[in-house]
N, C-alpha and C. Protein backbone atom coordinates (compact mmCIF):
# COMPACT_ATOMS: atom_id res chain seq x y z
N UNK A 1 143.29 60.18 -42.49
CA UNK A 1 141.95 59.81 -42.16
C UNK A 1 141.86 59.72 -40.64
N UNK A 2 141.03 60.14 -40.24
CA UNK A 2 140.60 60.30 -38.35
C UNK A 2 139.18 59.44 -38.03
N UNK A 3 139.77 57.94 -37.33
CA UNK A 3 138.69 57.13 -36.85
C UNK A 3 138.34 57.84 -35.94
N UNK A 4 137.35 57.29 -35.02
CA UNK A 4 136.61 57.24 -33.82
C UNK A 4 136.38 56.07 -33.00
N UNK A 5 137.09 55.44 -32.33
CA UNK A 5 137.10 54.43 -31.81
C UNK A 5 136.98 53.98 -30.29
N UNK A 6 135.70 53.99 -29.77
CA UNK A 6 135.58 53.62 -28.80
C UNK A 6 135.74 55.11 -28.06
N UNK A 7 135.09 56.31 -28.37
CA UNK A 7 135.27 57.70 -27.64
C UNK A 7 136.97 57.70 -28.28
N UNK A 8 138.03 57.39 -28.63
CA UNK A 8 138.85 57.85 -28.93
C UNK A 8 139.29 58.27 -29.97
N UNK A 9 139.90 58.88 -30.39
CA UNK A 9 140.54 59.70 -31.73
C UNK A 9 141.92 58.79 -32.31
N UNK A 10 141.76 58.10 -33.40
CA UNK A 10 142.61 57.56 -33.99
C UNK A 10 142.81 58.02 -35.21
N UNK A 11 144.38 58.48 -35.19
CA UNK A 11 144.86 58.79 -37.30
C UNK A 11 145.38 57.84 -37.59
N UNK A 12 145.07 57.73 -39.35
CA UNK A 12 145.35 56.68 -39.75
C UNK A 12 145.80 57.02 -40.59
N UNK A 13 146.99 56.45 -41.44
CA UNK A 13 147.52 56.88 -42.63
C UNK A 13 147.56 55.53 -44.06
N UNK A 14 146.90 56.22 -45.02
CA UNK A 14 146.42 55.47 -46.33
C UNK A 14 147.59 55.46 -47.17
N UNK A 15 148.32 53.91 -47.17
CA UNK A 15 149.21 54.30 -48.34
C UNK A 15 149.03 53.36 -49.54
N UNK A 16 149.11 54.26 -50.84
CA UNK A 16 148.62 53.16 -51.71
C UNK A 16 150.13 52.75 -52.36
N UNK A 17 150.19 51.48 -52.66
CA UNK A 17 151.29 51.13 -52.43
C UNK A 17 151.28 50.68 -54.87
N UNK A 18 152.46 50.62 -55.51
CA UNK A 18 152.10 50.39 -56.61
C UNK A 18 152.50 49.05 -56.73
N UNK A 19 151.56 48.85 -57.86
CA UNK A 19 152.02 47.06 -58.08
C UNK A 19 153.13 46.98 -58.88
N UNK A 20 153.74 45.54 -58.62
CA UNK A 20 154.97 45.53 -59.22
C UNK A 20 154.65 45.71 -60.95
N UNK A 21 155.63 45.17 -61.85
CA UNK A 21 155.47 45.02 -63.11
C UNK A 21 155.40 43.28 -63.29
N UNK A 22 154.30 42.91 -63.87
CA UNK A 22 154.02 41.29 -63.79
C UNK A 22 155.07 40.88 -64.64
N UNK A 23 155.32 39.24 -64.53
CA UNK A 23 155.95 38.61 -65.12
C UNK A 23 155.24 37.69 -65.88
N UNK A 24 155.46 37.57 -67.22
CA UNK A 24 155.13 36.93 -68.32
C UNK A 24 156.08 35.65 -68.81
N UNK A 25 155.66 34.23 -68.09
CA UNK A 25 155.77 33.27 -68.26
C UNK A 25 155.48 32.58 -69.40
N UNK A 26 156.75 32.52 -70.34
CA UNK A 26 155.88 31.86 -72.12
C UNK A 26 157.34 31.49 -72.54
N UNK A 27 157.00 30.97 -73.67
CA UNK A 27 158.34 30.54 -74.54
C UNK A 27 159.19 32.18 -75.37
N UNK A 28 160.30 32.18 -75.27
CA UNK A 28 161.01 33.34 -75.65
C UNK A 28 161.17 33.08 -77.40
N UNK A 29 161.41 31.93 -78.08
CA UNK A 29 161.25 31.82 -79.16
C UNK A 29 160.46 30.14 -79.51
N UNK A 30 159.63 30.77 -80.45
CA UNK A 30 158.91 29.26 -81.28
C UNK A 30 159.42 28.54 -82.65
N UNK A 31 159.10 28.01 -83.11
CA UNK A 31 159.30 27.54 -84.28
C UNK A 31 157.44 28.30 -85.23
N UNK A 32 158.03 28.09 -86.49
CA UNK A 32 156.98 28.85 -87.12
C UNK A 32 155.41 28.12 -87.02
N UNK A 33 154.55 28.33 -87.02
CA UNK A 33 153.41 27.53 -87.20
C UNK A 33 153.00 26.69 -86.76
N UNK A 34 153.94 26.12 -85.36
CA UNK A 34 153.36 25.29 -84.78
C UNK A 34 152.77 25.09 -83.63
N UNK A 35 152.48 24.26 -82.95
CA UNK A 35 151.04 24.14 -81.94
C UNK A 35 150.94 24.94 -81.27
N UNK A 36 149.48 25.40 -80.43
CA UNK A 36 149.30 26.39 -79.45
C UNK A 36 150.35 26.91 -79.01
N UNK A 37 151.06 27.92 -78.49
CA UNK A 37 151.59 27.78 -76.42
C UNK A 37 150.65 29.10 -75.68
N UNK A 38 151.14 28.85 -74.27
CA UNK A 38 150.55 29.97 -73.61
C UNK A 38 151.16 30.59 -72.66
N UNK A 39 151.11 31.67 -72.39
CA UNK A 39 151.53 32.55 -71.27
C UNK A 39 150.75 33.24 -70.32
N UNK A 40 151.63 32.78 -68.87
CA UNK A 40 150.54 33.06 -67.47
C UNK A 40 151.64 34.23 -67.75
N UNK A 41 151.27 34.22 -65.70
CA UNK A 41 151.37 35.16 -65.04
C UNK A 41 151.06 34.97 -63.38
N UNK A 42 152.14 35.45 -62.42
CA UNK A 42 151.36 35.18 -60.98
C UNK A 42 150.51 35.72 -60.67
N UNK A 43 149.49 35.14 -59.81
CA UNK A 43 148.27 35.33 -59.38
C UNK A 43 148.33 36.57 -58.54
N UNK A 44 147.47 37.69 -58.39
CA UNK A 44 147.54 38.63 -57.81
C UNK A 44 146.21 38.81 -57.36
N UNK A 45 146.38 38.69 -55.88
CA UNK A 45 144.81 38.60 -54.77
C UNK A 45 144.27 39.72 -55.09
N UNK A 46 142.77 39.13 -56.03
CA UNK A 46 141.42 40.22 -56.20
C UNK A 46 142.17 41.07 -57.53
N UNK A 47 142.95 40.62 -58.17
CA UNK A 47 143.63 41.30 -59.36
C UNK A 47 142.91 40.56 -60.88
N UNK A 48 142.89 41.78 -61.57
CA UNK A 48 142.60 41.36 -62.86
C UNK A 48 143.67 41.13 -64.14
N UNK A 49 143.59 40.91 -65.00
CA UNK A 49 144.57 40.55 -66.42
C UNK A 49 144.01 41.06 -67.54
N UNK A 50 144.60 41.89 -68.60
CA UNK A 50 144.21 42.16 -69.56
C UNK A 50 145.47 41.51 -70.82
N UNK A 51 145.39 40.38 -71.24
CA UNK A 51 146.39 40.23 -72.34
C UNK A 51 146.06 40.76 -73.67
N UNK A 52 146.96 41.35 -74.22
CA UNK A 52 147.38 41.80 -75.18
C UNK A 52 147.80 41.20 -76.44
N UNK A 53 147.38 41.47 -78.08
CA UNK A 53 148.50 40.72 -78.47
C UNK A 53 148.69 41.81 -79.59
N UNK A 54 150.26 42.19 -80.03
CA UNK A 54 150.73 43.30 -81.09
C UNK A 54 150.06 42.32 -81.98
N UNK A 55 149.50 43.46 -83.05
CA UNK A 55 149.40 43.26 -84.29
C UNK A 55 149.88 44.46 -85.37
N UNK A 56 149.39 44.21 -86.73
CA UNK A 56 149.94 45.29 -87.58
C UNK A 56 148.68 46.39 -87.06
N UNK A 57 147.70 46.53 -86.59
CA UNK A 57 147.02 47.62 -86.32
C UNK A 57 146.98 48.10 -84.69
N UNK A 58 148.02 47.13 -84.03
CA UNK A 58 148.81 47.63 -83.04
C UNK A 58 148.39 46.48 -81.84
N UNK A 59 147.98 46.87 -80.50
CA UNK A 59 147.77 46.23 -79.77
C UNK A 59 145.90 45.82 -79.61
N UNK A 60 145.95 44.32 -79.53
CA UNK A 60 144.05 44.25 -79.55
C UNK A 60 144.10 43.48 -78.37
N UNK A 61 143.11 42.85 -77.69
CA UNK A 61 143.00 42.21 -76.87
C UNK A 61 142.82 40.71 -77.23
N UNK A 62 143.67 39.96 -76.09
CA UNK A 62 144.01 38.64 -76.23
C UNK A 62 143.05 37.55 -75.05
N UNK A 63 142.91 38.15 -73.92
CA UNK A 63 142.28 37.47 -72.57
C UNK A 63 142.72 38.18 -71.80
N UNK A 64 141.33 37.76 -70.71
CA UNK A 64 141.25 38.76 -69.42
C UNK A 64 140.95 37.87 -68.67
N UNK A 65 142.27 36.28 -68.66
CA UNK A 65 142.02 35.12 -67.53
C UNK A 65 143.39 35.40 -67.08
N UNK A 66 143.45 34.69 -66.14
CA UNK A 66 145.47 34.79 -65.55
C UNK A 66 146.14 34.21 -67.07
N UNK A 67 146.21 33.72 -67.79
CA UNK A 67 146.72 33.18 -68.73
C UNK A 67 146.15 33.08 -70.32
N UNK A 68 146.99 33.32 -71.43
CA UNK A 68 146.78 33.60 -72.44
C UNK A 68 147.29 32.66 -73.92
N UNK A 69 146.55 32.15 -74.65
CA UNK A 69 146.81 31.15 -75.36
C UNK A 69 147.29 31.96 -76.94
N UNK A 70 148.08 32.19 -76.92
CA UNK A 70 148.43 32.35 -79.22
C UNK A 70 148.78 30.82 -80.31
N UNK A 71 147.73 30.91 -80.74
CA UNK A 71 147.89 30.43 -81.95
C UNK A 71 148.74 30.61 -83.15
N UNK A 72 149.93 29.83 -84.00
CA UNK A 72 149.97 29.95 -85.07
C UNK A 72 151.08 31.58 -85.82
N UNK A 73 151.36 31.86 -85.26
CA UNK A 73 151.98 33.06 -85.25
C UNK A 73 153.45 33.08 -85.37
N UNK A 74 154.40 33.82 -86.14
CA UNK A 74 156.08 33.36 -86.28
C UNK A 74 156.48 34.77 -85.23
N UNK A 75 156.71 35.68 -85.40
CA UNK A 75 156.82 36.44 -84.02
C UNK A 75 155.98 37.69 -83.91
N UNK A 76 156.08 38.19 -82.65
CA UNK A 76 154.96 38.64 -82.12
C UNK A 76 155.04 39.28 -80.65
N UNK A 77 154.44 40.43 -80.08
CA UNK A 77 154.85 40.89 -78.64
C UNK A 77 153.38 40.62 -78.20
N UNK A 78 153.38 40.24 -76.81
CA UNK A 78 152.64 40.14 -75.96
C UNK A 78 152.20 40.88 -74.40
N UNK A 79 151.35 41.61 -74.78
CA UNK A 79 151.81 42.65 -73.69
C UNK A 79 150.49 42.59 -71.97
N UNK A 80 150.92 42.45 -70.76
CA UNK A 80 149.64 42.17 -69.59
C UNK A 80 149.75 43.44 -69.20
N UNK A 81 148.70 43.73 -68.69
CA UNK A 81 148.51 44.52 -67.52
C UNK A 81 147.39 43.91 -66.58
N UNK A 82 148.24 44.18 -65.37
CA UNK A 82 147.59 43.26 -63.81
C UNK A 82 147.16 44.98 -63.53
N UNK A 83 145.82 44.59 -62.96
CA UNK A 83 145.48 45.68 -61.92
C UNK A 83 145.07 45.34 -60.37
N UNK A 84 144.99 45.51 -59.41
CA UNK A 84 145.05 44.88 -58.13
C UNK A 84 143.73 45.20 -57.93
N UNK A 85 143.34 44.91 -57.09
CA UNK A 85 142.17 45.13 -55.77
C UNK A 85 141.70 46.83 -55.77
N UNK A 86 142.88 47.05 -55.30
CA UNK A 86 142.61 48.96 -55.02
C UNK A 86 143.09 49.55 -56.58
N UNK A 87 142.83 48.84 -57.24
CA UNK A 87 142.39 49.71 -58.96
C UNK A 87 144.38 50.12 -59.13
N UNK A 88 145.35 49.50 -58.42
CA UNK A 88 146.66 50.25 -59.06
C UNK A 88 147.19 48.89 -60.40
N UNK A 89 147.57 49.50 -61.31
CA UNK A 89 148.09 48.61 -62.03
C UNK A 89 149.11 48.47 -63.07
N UNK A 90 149.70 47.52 -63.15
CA UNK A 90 151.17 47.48 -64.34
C UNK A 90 151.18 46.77 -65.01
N UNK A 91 152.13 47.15 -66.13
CA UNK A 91 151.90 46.33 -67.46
C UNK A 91 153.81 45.67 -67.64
N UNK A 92 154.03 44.93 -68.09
CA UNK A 92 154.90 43.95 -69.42
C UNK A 92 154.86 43.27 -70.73
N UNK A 93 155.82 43.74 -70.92
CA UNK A 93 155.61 43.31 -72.55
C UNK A 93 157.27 42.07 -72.32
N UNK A 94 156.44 41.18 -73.39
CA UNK A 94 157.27 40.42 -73.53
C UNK A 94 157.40 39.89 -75.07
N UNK A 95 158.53 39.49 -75.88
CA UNK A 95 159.02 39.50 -77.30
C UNK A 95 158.95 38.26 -78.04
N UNK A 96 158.54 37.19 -78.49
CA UNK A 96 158.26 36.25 -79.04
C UNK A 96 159.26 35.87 -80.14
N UNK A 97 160.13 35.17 -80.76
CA UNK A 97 160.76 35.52 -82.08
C UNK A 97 160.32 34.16 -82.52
């Protein structure tokens, strides 16, 4: 890209850089049927969240806040994808037993 700055000619070089793969903060195993829990995720400036949750008709949507609540469930995968600011984005899955 070629500014113009002040009568002068400046290049500039655009790099889009990729986001990492988020980390999914939750319990690794539950006991069957019992109370809520939930799983974040770090905050990523001007970034969005899409949680996930496997089912038998595959993956549906869970929340699109930094953090995600399951109910009631014996095991189960949970899968985010963060997208940043400049639209780049990554996903994790994480395993519940």
């Amino acid at each position: 890209m070629t500014l113009f700055i002040g009568g002068n000619t400046v290049n500039t070089i655009m790099v889009k850089v990729k986001v990492p793969p988020p980390v999914i903060f939750g319990p690794d195993t539950i006991c069957d049927n019992t109370t809520p829990f939930t799983f974040t995720t770090n905050n990523v400036f001007g970034g969005s969240y899409y949680w996930e949750l496997n089912t038998a008709a595959g993956f549906v949507q869970l929340s699109t806040a930094i953090d995600a609540t399951v109910y009631y469930l014996t095991s189960f995968k949970v899968r985010l994808t963060v997208t940043d600011a400049n639209g780049c984005s990554s996903s994790a899955i994480k395993s519940v037993k």
